[in-house]
C-alpha atoms as a PDB file:
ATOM      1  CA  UNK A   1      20.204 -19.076  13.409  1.00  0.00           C
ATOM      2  CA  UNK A   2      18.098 -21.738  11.532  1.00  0.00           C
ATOM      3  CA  UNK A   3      16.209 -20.269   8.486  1.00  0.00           C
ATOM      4  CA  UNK A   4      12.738 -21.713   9.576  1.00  0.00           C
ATOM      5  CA  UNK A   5      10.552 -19.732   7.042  1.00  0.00           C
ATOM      6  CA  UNK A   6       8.049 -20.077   4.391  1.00  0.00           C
ATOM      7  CA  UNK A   7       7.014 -17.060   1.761  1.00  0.00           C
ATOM      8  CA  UNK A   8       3.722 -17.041   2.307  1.00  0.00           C
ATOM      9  CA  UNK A   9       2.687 -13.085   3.321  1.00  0.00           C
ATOM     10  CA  UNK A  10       1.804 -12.559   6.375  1.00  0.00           C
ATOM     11  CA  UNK A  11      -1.003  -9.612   6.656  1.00  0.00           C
ATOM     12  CA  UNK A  12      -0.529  -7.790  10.161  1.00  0.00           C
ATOM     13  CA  UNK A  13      -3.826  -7.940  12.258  1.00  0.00           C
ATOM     14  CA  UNK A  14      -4.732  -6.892  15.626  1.00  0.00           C
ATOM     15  CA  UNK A  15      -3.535  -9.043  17.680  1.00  0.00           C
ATOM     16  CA  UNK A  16       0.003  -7.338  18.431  1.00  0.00           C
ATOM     17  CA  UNK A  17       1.154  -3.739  18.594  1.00  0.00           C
ATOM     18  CA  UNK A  18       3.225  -3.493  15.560  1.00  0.00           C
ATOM     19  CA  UNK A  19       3.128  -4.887  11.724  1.00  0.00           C
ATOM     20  CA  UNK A  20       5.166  -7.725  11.488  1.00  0.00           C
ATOM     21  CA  UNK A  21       5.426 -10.082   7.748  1.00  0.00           C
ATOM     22  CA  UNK A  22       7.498 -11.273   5.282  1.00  0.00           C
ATOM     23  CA  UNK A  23       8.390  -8.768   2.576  1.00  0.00           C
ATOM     24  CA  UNK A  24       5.974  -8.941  -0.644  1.00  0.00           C
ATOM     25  CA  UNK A  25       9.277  -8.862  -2.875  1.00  0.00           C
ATOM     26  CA  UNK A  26      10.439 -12.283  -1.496  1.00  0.00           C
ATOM     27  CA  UNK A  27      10.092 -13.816  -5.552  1.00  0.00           C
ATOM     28  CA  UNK A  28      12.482 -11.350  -6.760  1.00  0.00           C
ATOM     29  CA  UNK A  29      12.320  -9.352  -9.753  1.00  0.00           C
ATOM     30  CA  UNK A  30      10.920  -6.401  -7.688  1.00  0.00           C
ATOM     31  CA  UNK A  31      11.162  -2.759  -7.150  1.00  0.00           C
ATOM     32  CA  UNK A  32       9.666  -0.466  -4.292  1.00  0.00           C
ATOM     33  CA  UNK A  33       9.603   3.078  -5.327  1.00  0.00           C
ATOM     34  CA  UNK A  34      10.988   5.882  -3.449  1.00  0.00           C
ATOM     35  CA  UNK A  35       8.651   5.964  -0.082  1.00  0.00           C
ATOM     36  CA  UNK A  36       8.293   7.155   3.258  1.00  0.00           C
ATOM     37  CA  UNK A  37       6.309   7.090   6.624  1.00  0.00           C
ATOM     38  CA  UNK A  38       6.355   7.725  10.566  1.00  0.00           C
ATOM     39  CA  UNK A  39       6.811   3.659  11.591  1.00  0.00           C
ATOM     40  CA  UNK A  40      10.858   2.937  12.527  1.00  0.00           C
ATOM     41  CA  UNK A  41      11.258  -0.120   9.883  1.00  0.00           C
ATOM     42  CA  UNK A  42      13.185  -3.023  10.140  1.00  0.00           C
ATOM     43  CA  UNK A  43      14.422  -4.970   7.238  1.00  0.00           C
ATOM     44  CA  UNK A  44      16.463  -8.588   8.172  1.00  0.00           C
ATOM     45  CA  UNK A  45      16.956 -10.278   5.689  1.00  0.00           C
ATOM     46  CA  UNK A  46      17.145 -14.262   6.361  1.00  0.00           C
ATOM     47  CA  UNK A  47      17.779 -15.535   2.924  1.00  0.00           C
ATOM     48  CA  UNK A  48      19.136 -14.220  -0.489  1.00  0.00           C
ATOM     49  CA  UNK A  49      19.816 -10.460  -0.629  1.00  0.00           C
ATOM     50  CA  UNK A  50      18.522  -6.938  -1.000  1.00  0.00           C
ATOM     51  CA  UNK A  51      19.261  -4.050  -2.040  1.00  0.00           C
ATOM     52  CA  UNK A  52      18.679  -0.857   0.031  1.00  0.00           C
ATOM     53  CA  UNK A  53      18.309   3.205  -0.802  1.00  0.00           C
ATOM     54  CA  UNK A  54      17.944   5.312   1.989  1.00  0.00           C
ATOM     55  CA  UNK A  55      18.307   9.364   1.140  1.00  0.00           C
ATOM     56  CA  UNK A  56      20.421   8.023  -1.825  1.00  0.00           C
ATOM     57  CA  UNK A  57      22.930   5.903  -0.029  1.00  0.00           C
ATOM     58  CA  UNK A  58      23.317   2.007  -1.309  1.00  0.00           C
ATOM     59  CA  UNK A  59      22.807  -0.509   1.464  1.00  0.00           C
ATOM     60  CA  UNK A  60      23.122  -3.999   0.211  1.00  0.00           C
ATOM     61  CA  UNK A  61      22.239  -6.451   2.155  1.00  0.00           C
ATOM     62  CA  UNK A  62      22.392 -10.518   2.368  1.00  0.00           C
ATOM     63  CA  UNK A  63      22.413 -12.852   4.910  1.00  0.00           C
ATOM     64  CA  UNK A  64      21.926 -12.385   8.031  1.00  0.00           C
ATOM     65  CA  UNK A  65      21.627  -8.763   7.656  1.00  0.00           C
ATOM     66  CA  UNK A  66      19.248  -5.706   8.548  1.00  0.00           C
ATOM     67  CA  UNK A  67      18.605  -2.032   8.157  1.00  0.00           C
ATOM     68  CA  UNK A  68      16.940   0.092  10.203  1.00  0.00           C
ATOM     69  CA  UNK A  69      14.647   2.628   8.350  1.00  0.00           C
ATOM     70  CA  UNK A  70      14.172   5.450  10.604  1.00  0.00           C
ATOM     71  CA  UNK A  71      10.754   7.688  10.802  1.00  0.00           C
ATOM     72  CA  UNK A  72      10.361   9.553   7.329  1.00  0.00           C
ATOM     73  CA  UNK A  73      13.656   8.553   5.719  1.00  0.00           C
ATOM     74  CA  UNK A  74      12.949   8.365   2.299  1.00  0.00           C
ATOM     75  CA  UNK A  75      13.746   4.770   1.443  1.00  0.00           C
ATOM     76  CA  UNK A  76      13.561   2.506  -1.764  1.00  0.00           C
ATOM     77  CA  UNK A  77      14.469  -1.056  -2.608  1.00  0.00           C
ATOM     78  CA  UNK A  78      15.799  -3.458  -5.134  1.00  0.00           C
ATOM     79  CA  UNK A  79      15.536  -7.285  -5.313  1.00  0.00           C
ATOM     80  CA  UNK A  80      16.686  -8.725  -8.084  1.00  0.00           C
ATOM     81  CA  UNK A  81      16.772 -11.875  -6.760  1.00  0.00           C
ATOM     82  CA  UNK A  82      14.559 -14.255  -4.611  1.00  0.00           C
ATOM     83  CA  UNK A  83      15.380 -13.559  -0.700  1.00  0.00           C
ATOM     84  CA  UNK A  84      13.471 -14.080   2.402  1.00  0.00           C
ATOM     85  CA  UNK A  85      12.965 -10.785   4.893  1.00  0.00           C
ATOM     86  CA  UNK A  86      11.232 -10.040   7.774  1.00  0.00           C
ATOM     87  CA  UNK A  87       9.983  -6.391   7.826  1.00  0.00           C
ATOM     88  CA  UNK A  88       9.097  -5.432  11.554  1.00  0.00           C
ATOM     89  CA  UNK A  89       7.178  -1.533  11.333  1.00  0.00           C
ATOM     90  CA  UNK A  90       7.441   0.310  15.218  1.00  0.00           C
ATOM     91  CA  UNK A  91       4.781   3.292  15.477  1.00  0.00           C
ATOM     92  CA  UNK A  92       6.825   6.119  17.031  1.00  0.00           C
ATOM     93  CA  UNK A  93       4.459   6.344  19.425  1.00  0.00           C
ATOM     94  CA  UNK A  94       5.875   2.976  20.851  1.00  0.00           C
ATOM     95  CA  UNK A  95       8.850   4.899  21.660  1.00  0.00           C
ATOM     96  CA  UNK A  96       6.786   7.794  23.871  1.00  0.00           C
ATOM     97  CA  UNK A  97       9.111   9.316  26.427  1.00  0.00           C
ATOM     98  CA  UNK A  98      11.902   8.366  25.197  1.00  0.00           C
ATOM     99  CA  UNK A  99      12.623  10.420  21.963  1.00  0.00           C
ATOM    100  CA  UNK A 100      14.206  14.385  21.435  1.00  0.00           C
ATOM    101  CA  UNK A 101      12.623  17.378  20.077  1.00  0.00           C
ATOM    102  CA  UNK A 102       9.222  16.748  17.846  1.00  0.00           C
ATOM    103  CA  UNK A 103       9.890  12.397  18.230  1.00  0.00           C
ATOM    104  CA  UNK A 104      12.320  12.286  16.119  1.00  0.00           C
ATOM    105  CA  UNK A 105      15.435   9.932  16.945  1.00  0.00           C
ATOM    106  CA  UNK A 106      18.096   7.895  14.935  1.00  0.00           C
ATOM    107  CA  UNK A 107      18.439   4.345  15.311  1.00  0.00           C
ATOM    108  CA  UNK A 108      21.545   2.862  13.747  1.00  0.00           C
ATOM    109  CA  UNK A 109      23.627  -0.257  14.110  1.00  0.00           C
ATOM    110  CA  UNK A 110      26.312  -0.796  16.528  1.00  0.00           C
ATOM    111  CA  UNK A 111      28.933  -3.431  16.760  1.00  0.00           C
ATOM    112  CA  UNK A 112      28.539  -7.139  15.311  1.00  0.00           C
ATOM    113  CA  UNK A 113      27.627  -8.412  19.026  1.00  0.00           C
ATOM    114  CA  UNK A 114      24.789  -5.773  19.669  1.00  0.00           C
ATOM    115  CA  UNK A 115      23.771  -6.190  15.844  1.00  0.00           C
ATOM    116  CA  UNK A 116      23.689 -10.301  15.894  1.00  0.00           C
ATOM    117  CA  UNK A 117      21.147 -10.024  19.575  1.00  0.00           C
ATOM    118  CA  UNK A 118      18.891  -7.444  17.561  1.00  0.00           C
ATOM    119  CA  UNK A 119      18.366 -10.182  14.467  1.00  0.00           C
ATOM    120  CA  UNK A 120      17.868 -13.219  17.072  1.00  0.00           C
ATOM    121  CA  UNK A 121      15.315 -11.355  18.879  1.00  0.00           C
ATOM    122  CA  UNK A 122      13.468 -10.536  15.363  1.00  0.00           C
ATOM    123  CA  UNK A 123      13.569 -13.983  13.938  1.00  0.00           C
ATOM    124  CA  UNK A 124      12.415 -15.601  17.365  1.00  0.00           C
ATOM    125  CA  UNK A 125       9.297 -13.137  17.380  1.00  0.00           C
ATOM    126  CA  UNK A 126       8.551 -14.001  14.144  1.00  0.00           C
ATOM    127  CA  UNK A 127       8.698 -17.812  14.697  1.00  0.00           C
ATOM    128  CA  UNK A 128       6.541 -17.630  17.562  1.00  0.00           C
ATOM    129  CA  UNK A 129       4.112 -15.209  15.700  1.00  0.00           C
ATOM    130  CA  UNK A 130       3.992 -17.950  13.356  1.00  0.00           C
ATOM    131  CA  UNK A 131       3.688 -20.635  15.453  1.00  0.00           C
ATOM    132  CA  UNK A 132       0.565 -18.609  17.238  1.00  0.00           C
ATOM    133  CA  UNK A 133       0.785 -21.366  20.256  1.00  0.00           C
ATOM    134  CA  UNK A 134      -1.472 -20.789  23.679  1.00  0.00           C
ATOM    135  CA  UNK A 135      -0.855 -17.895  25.119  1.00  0.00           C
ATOM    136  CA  UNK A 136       1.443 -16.023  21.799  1.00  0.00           C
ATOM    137  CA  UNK A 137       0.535 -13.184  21.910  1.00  0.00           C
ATOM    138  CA  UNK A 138       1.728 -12.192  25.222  1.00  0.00           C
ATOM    139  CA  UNK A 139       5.247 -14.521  24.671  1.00  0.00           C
ATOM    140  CA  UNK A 140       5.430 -11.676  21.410  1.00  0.00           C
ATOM    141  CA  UNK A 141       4.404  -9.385  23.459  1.00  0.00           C
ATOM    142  CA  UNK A 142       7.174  -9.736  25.443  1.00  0.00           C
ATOM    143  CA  UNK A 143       9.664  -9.935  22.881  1.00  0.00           C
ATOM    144  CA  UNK A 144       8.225  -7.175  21.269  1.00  0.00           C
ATOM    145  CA  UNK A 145       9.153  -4.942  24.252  1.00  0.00           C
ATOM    146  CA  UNK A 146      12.442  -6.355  24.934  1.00  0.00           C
ATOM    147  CA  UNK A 147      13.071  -5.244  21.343  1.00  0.00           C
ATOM    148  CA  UNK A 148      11.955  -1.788  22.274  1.00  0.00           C
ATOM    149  CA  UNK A 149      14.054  -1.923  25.628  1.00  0.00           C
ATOM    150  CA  UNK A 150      17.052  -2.797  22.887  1.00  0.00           C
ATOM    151  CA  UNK A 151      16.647  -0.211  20.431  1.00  0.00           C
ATOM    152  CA  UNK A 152      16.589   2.736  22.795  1.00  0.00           C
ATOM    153  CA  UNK A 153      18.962   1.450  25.056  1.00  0.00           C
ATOM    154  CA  UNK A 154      21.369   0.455  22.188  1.00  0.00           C
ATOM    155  CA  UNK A 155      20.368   1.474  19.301  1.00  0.00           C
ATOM    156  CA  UNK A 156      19.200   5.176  19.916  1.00  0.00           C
ATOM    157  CA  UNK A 157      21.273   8.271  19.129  1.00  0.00           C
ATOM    158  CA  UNK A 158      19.398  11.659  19.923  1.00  0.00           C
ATOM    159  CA  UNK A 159      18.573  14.024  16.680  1.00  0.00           C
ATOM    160  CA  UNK A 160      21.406  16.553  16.486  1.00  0.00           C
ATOM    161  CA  UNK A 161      21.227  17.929  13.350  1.00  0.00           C
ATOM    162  CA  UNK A 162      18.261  20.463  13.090  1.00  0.00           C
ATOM    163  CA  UNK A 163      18.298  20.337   8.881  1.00  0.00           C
ATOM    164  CA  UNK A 164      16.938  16.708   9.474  1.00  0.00           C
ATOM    165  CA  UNK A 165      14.286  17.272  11.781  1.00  0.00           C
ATOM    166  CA  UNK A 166      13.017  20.108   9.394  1.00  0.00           C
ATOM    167  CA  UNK A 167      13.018  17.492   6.495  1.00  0.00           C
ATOM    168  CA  UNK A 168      11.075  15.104   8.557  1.00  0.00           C
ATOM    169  CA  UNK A 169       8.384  17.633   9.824  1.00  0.00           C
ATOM    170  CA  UNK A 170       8.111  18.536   6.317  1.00  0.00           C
ATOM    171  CA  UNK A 171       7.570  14.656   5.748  1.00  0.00           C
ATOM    172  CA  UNK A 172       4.831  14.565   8.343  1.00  0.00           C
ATOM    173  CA  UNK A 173       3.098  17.080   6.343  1.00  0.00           C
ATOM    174  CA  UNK A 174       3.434  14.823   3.247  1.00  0.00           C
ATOM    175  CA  UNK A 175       2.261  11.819   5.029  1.00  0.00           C
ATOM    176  CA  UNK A 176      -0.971  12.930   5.556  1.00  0.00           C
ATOM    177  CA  UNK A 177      -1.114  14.306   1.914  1.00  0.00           C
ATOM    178  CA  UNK A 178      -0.021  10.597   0.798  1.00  0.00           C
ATOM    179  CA  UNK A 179      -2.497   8.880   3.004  1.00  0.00           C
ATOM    180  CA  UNK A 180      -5.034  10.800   0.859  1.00  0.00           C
ATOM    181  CA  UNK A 181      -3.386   9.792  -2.609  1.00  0.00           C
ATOM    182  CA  UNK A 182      -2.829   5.865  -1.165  1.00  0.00           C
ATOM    183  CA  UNK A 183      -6.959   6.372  -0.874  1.00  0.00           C
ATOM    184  CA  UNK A 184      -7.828   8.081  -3.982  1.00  0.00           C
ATOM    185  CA  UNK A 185      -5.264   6.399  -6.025  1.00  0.00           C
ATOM    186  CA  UNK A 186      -7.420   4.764  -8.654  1.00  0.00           C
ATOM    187  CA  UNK A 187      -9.728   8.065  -8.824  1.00  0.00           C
ATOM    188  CA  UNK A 188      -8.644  10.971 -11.212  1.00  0.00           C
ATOM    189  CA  UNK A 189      -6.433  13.147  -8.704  1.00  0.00           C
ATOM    190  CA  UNK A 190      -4.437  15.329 -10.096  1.00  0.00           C
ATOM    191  CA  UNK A 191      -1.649  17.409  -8.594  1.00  0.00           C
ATOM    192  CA  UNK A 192      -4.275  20.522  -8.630  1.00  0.00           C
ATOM    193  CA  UNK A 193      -7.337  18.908  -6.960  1.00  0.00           C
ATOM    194  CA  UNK A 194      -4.979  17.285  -4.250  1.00  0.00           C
ATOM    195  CA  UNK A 195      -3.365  20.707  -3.042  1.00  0.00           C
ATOM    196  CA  UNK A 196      -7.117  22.374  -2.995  1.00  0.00           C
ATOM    197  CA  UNK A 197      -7.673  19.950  -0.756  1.00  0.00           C
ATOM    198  CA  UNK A 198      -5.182  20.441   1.714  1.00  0.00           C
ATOM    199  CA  UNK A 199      -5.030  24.085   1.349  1.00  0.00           C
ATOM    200  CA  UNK A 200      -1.606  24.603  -1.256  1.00  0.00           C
ATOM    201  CA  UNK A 201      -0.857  26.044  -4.277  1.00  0.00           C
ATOM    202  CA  UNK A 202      -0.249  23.200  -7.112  1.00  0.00           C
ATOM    203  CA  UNK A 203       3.373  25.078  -7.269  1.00  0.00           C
ATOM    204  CA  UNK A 204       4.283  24.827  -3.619  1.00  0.00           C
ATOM    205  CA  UNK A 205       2.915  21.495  -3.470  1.00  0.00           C
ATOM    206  CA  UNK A 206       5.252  20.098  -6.364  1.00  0.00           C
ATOM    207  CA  UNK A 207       7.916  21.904  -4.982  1.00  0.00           C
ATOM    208  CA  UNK A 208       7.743  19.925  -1.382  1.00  0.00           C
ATOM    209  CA  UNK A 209       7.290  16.703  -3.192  1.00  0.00           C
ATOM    210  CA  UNK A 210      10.685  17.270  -5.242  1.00  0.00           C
ATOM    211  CA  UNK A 211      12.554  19.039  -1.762  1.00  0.00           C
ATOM    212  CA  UNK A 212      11.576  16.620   0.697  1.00  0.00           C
ATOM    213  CA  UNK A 213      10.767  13.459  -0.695  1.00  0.00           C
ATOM    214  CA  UNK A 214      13.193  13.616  -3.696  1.00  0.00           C
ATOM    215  CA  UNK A 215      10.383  12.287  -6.344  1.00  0.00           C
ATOM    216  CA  UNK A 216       7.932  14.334  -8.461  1.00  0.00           C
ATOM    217  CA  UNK A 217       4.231  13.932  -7.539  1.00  0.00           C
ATOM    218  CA  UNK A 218       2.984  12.588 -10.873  1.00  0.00           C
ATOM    219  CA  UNK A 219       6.133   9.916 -10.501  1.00  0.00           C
ATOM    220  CA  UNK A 220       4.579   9.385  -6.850  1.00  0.00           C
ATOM    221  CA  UNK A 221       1.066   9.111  -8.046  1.00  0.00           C
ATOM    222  CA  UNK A 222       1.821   6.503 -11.001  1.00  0.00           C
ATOM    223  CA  UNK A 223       4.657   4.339  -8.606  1.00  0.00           C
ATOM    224  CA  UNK A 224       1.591   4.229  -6.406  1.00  0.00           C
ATOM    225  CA  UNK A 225      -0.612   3.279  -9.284  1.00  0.00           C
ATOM    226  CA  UNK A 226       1.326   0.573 -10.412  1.00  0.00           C
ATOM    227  CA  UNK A 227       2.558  -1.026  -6.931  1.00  0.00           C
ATOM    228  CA  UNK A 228      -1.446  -1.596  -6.332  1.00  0.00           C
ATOM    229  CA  UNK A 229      -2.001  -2.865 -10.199  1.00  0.00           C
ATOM    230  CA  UNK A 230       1.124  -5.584  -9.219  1.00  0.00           C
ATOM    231  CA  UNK A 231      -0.550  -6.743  -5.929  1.00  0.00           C
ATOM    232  CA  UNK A 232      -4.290  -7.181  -7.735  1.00  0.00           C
ATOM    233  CA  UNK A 233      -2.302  -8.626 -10.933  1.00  0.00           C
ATOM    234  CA  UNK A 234      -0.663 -11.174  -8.714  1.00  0.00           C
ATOM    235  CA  UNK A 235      -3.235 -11.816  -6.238  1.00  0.00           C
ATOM    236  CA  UNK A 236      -6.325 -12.318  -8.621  1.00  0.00           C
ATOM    237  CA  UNK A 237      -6.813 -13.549 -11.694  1.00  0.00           C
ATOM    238  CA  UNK A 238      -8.730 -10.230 -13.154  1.00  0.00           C
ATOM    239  CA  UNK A 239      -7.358  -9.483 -16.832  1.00  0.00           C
ATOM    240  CA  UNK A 240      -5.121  -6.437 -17.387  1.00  0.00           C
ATOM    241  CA  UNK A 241      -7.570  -4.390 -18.652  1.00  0.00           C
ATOM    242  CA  UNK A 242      -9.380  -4.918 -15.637  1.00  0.00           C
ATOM    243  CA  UNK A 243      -6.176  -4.326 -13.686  1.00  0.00           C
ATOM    244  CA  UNK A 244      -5.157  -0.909 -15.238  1.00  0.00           C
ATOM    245  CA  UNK A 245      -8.654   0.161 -14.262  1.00  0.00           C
ATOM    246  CA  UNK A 246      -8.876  -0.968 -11.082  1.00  0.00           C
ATOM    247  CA  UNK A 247      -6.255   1.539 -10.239  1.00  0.00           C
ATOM    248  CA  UNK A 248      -6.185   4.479 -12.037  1.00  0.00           C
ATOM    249  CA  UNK A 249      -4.381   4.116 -15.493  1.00  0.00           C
ATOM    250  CA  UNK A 250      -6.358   4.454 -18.217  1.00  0.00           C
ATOM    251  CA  UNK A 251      -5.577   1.862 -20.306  1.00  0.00           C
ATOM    252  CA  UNK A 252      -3.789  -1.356 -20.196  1.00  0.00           C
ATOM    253  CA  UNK A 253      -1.118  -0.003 -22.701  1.00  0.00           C
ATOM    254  CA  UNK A 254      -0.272   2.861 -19.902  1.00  0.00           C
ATOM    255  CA  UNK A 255      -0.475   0.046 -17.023  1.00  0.00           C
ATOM    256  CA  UNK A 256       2.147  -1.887 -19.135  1.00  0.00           C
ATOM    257  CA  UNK A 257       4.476   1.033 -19.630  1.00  0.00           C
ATOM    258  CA  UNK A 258       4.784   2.032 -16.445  1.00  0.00           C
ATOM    259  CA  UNK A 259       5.166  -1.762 -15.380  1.00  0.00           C
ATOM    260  CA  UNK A 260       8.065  -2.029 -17.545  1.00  0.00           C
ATOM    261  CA  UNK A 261       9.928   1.306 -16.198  1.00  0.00           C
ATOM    262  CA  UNK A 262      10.115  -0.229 -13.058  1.00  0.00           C
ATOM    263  CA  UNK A 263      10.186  -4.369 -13.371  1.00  0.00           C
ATOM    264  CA  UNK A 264      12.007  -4.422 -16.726  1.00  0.00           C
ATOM    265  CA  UNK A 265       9.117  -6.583 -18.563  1.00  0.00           C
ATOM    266  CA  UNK A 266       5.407  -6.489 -19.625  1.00  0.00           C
ATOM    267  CA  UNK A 267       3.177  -7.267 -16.944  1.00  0.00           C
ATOM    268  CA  UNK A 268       1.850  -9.914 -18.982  1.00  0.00           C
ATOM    269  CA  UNK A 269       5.128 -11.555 -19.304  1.00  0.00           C
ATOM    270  CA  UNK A 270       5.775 -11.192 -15.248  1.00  0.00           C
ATOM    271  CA  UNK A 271       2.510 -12.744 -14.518  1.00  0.00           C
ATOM    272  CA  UNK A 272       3.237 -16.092 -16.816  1.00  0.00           C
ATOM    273  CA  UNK A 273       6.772 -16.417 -15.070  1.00  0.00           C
ATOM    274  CA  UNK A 274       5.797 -15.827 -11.649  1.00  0.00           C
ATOM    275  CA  UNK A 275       2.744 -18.398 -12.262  1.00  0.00           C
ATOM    276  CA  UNK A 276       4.770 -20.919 -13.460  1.00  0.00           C
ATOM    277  CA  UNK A 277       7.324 -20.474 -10.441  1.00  0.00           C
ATOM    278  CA  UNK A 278       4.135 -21.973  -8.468  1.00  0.00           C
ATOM    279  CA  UNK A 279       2.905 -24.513 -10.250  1.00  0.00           C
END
């Protein structure tokens, strides 16, 4: 398999029936805070290496290597270094029909053969996504399903234990309740407006947030914070005090410390490096 790819991030549009693009940590240095959501997620990495947290468990990965992030595992990862990855995200609802009690099903990988098929098929639907020849969407189309046809015929165990299902309708409920947050992040929301609004005490919300997702909600609230400050800090050329506004801190000073916590430097200090890199 020839490593054929740029780092240039792709943004998912309309044109196929999943999100498929390059992961946004490809420079290295990076951190994705504890997370979750309903979309089966594929990680393969193609160059360099990751490293992967999924309900606590270490997965590291280099290349050519994936992980499969099933529907509302809680996942986080690490790069350290740079790496190239495809990230392919399946709606469940792509697997209709074919998954156990509430659509919940395991996908896990098998033996080297089945696993080396399942990254071949990824990195040619990428290429031709790229490529975006006559005609490619229905030639990704096609791949896309054949992938499908693969998972569940392959990849697919059915949902035995009934502790995990719980956890992920619990999940459900939070995804909607993080959909809200991912909205409102840069507006003052604070753990007691956000359960008023869907109904909760402020107790019993924290307490689902800590159970089921394994992070506090003002951790939650200020990872989400400061992934958006890093993508509007990297992607414009606002200053920081402009940044830590645009999303919710109140200062640059609070931006900056809760930058550090999770990339190890000043944001200021990230931004020179990272600008240099391009030049």
């Amino acid at each position: 398999m020839g490593a054929d790819f740029n780092h240039e991030l792709i943004i998912p549009n309309e044109d196929i029936p999943f999100k498929l693009f390059l992961f946004e940590g490809g420079k290295g240095n990076y951190r994705r805070a504890k997370h979750w959501h309903r979309s089966v997620e594929i990680f393969l990495v193609m160059e360099g290496e990751l490293e992967f947290f999924i309900n606590n468990s270490r997965i590291p990965l280099t290349a050519v290597d994936f992980v499969i992030v099933n529907s509302n595992e809680v996942h986080s990862i690490h790069a350290p270094n740079p790496n190239t990855t495809i990230v392919v995200q399946i709606p469940v609802s792509c697997f209709a029909g074919y998954l156990e009690e509430g659509d919940y099903a395991v996908f896990s990988k098998q033996g080297d053969e089945d696993n080396l098929r399942l990254a071949q098929l990824i990195a040619r639907i990428y290429r031709e996504y790229q490529k975006k020849e006559t005609a490619y969407e229905l030639k990704v189309r096609g791949l896309f399903y054949e992938l499908l046809y693969l998972l569940v015929t392959v990849f697919m165990k059915a949902e035995e234990n009934q502790g995990n299902i719980r956890q992920k309708k619990n999940l459900d409920k939070l995804s909607a309740i993080t959909s809200y947050m991912k909205k409102n992040y840069d507006q003052e929301i604070t753990l007691e407006s956000v359960a008023r609004v869907f109904g909760f005490s402020p107790t019993y919300l924290s307490r689902m947030f800590k159970k089921y997702a394994n992070v506090s909600y003002k951790t939650y609230l200020l990872d989400l914070r400061t992934e958006y400050g890093y993508r509007e800090m990297m992607n414009t050329d606002h200053n920081l005090d402009e940044v830590a506004l645009n999303n919710g801190f109140p200062n640059s000073r609070a931006f900056a410390k809760a930058f550090g916590k999770r990339y190890g430097c000043l944001p200021s200090e990230y931004r020179k490096k990272n600008l240099r890199k391009e030049e």
